[in-house]
N, C-alpha and C. Protein backbone atom coordinates (compact mmCIF):
# COMPACT_ATOMS: atom_id res chain seq x y z
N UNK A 1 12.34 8.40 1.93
CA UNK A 1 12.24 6.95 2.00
C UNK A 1 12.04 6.49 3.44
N UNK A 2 12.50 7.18 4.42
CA UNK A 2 12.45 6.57 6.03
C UNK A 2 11.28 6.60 6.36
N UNK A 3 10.37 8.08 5.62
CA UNK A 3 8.94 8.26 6.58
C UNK A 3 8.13 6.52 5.92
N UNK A 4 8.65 5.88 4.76
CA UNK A 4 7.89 4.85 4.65
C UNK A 4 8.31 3.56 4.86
N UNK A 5 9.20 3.54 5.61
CA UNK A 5 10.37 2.51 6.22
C UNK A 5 9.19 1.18 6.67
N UNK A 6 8.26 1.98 7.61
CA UNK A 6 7.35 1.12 8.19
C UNK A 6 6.39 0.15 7.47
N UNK A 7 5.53 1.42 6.38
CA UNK A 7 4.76 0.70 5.60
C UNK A 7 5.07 -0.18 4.36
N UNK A 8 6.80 -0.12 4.15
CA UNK A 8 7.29 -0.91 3.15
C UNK A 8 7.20 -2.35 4.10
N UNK A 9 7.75 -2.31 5.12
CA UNK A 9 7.84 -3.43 5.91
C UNK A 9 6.62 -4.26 6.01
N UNK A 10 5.31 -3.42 6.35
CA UNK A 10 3.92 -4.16 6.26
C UNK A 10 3.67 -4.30 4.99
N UNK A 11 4.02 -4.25 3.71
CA UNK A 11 3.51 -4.21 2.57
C UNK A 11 4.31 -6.07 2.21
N UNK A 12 5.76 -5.77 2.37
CA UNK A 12 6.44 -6.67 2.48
C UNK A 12 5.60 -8.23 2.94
N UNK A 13 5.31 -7.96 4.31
CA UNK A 13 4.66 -9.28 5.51
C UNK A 13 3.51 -9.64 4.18
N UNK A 14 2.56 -8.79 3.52
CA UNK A 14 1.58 -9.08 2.90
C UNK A 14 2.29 -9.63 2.06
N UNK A 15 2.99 -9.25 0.87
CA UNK A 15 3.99 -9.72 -0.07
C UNK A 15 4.28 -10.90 0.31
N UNK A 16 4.91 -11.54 1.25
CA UNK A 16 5.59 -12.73 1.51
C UNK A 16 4.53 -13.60 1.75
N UNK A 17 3.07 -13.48 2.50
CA UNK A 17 2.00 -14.02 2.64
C UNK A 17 1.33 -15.03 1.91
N UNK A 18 1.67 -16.07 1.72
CA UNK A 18 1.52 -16.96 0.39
C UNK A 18 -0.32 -17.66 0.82
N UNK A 19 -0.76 -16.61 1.63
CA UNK A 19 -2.44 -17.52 1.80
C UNK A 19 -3.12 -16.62 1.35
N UNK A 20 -2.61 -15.04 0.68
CA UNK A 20 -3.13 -13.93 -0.09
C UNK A 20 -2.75 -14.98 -1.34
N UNK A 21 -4.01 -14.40 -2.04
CA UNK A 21 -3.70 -14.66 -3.51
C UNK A 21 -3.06 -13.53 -4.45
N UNK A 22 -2.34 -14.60 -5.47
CA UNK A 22 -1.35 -14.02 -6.08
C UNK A 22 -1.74 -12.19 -6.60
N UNK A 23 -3.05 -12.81 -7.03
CA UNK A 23 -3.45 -10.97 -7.41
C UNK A 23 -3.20 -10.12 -6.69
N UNK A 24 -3.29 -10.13 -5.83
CA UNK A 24 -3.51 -9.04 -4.36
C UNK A 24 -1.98 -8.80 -4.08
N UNK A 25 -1.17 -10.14 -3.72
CA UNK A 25 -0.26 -9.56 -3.34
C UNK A 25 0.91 -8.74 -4.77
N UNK A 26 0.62 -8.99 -6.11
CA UNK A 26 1.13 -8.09 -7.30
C UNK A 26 0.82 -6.66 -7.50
N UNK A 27 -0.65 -6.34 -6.99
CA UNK A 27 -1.11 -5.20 -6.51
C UNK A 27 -0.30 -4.47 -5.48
N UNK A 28 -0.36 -5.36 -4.15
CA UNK A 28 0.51 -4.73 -3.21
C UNK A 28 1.87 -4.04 -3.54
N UNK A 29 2.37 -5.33 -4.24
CA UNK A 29 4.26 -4.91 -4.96
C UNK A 29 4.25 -4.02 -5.86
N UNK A 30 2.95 -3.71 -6.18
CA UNK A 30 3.18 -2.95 -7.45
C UNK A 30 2.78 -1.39 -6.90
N UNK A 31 2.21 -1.11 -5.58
CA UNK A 31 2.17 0.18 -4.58
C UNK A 31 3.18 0.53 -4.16
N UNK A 32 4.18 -0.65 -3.63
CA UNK A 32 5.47 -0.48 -3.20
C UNK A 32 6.16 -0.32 -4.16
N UNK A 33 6.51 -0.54 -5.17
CA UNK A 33 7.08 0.04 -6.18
C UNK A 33 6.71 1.34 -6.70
N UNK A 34 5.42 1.84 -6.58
CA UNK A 34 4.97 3.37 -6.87
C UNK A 34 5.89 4.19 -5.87
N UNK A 35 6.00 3.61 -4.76
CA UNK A 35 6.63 4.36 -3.29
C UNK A 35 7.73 4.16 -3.86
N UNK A 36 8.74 3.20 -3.76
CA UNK A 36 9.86 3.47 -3.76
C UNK A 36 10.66 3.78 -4.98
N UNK A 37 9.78 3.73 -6.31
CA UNK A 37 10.59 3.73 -7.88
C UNK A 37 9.96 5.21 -8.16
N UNK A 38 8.99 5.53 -7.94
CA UNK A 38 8.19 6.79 -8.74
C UNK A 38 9.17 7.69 -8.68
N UNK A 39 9.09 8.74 -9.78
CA UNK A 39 9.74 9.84 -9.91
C UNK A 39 8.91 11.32 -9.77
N UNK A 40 7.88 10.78 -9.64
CA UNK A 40 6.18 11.87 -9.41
C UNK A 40 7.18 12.03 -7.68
N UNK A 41 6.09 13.57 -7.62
CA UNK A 41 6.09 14.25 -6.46
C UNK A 41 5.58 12.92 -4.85
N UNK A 42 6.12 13.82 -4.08
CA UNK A 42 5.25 12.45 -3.35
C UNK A 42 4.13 12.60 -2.90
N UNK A 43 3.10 13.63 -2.89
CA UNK A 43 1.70 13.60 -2.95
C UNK A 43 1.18 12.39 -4.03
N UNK A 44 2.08 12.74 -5.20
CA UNK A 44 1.10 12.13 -6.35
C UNK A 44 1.61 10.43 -5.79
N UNK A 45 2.46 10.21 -5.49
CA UNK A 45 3.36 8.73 -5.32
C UNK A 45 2.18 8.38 -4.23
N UNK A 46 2.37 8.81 -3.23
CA UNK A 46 1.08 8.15 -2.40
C UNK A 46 0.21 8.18 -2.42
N UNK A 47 -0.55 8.94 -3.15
CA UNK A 47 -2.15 9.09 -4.09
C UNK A 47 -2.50 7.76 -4.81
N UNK A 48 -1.32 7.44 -5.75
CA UNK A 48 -0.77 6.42 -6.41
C UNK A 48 -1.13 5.17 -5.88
N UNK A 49 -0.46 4.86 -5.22
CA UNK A 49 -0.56 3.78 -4.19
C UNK A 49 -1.37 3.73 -3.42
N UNK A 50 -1.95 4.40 -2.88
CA UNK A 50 -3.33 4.49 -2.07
C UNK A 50 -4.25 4.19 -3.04
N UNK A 51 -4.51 4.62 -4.50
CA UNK A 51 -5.59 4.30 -5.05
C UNK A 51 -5.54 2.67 -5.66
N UNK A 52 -4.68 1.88 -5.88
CA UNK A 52 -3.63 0.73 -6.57
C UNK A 52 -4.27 -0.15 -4.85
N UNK A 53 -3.94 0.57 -3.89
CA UNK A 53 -4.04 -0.55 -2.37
C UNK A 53 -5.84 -0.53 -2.32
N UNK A 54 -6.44 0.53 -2.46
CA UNK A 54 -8.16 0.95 -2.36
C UNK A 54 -8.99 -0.28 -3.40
N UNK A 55 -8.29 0.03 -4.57
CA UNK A 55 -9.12 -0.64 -5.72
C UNK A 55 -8.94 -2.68 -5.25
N UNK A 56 -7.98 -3.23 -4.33
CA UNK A 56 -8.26 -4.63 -4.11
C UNK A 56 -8.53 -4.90 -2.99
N UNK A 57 -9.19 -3.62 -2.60
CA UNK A 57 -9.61 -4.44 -0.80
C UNK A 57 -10.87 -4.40 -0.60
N UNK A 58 -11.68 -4.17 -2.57
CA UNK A 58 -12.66 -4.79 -2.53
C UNK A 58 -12.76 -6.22 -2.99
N UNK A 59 -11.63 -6.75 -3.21
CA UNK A 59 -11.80 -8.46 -4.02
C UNK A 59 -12.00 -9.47 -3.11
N UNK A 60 -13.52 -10.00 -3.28
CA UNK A 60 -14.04 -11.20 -2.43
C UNK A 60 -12.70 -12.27 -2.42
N UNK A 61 -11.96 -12.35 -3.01
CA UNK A 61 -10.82 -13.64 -2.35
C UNK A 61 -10.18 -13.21 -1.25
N UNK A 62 -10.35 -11.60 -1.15
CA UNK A 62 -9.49 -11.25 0.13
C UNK A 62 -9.36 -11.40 1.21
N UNK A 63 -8.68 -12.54 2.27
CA UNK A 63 -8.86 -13.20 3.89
C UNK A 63 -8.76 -11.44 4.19
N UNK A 64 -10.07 -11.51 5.89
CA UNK A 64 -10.12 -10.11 6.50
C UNK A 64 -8.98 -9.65 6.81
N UNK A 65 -8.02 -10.27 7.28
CA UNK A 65 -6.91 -9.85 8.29
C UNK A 65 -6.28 -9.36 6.99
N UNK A 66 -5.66 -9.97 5.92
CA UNK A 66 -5.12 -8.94 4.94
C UNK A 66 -5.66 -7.45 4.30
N UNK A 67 -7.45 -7.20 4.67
CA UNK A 67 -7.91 -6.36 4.25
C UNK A 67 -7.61 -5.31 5.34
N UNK A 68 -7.77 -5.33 6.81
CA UNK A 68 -7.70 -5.00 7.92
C UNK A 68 -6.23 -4.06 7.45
N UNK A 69 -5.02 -4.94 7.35
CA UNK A 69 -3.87 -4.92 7.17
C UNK A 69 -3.93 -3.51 6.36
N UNK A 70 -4.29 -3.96 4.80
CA UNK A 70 -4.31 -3.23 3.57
C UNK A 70 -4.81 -1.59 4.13
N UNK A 71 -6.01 -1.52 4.89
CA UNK A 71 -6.66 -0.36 5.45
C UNK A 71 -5.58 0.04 6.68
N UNK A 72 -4.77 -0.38 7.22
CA UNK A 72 -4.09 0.14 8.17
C UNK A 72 -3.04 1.24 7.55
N UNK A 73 -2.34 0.32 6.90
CA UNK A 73 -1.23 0.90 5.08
C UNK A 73 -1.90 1.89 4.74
N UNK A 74 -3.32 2.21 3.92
CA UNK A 74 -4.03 3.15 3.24
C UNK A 74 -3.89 4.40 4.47
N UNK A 75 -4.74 4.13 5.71
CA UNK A 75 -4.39 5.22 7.07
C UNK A 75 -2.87 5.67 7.09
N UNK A 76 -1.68 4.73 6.68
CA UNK A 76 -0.58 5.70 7.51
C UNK A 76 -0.51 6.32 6.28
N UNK A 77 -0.27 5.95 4.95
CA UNK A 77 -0.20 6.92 3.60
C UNK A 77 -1.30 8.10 4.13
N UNK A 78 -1.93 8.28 3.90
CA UNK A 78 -3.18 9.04 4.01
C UNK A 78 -2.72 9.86 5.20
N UNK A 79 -1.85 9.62 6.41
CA UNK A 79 -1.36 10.38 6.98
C UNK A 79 -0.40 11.02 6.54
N UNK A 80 0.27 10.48 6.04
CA UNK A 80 1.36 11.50 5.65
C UNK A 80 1.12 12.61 4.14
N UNK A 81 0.56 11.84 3.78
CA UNK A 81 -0.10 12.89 2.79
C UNK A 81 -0.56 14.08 3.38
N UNK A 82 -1.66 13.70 4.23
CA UNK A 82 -2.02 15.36 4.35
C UNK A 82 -1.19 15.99 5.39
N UNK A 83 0.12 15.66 5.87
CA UNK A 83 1.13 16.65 5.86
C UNK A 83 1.80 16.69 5.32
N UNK A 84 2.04 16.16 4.03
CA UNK A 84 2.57 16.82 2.99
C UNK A 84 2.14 17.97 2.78
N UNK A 85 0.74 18.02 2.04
CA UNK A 85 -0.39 18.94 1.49
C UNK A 85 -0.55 19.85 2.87
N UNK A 86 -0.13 20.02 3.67
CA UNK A 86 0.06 21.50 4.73
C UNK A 86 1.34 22.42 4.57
């Protein structure tokens, strides 16, 4: 849970963000909940969520700075994944 201490926190700022629309940010809560509720391995948990954060940061309602954001989140998962997978 600590290695994602950070990206719960940025997932959160988006979450609380009331100029994201509602879709996006249910998506978001619903990655953070893959992270912190899943009972899957944690390759598969952040696979999870990486694919759940990927699939709305193509939605034209999305302001850049939340997409920016969203792709920063996808990079640190995506880091830690592949040291998991070493």
């Amino acid at each position: 849970m600590e290695k994602y201490e950070e990206i719960i926190k940025m997932m959160d700022a988006l979450i609380n963000d009331r100029t994201i629309p509602r879709n996006i940010r249910g998506a978001i809560d619903e990655a953070k909940n893959v992270l912190i509720n899943s009972k899957d391995e944690e390759v598969v948990k952040i696979s999870s969520a990486i694919n759940i954060l990927d699939e709305i940061t193509n939605d034209p309602n999305m302001p850049l700075y939340a997409r920016t954001r969203i792709w920063n989140i996808v990079s640190r998962l995506e880091e830690i994944r592949t040291k998991l997978e070493k």
